[in-house]
Protein backbone atom coordinates (compact mmCIF):
# COMPACT_ATOMS: atom_id res chain seq x y z
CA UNK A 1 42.93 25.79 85.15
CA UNK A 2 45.26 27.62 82.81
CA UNK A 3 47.28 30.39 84.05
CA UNK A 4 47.27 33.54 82.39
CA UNK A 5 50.88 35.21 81.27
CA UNK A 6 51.70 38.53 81.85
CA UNK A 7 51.64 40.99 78.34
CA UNK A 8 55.05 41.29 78.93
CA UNK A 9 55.48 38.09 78.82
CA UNK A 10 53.35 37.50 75.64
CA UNK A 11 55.41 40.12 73.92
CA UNK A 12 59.24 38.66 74.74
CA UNK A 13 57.78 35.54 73.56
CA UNK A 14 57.10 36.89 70.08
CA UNK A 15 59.83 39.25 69.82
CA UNK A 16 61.97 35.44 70.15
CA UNK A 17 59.78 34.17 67.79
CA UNK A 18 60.65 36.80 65.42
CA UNK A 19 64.05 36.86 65.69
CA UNK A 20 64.49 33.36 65.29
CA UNK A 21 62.39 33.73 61.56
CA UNK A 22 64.62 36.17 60.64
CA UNK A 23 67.75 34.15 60.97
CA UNK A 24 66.51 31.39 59.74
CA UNK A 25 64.69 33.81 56.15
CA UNK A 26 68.37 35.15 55.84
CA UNK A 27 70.25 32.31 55.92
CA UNK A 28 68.13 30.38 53.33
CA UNK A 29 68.82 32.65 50.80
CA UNK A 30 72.36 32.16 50.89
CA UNK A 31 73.76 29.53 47.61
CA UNK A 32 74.93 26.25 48.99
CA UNK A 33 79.14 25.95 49.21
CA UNK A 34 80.59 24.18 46.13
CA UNK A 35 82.47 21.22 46.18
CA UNK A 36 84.93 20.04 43.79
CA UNK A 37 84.51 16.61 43.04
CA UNK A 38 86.08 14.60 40.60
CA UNK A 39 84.44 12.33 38.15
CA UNK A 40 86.27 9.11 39.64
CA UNK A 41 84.55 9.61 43.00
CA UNK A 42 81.65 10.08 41.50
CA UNK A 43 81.30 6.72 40.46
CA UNK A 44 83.00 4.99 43.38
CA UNK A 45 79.99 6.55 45.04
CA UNK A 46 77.35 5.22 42.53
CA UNK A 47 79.79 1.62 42.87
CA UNK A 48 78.79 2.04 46.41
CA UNK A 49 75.88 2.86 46.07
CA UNK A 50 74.24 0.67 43.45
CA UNK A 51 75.94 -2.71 44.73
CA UNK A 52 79.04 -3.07 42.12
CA UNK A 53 76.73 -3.40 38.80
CA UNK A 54 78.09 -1.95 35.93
CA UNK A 55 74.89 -1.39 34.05
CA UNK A 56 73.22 -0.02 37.25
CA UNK A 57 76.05 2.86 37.66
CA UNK A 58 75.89 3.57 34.23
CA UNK A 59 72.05 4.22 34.54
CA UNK A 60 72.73 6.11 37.76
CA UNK A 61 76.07 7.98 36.12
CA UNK A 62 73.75 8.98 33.03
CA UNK A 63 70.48 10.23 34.90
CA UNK A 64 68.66 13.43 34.42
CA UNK A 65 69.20 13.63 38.17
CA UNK A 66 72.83 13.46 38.37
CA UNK A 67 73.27 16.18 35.27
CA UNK A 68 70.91 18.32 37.50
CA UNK A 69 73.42 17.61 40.65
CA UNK A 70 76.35 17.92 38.09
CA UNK A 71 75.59 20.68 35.70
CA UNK A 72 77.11 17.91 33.44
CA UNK A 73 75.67 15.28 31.13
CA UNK A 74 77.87 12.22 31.35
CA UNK A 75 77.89 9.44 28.88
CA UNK A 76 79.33 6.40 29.01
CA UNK A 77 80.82 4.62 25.54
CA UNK A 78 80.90 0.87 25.29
C-alpha cells in the first residue's frame, strides 16, 4: 500500500517546486553573452566541420543560418 504524506509535507514539496520555476523563468529571460569571433575562425570551424571542401564551406559560410547566427551576410567572390 501507499503511504500517505503529511500536509506539511505536501506543502514543502511545492513550495520547492516553486522556487525552483522561478529561477529557472528568471534566468531564461536573460540575452545570451556575446562572443567576439573573428571571421577566420569562423571558417576554420566550417573547414572542420564540413571535411576540408571548399565548395561545402562556402555553402555553409553563405547560409541563411549562419547570417541568422552572425547578424552578417557573408559572400564569397571567386
Amino acid at each position: 500500500m501507499a503511504k500517505t504524506q503529511r500536509r506539511g509535507a505536501v506543502i514543502r514539496k511545492a513550495r520547492q517546486v516553486k522556487a525552483t520555476t522561478a529561477r529557472a523563468v528568471s534566468g531564461a529571460g536573460k540575452r545570451a553573452r556575446k562572443v567576439q569571433v573573428t571571421l577566420g575562425d569562423l571558417i576554420a570551424a566550417a573547414f572542420d566541420t564540413v571535411g576540408g571542401e571548399v565548395k561545402k564551406v562556402k555553402q555553409v559560410m553563405s547560409s541563411k543560418d549562419m547570417v541568422l547566427a552572425t547578424g552578417k551576410h557573408i559572400v564569397f567572390v571567386g
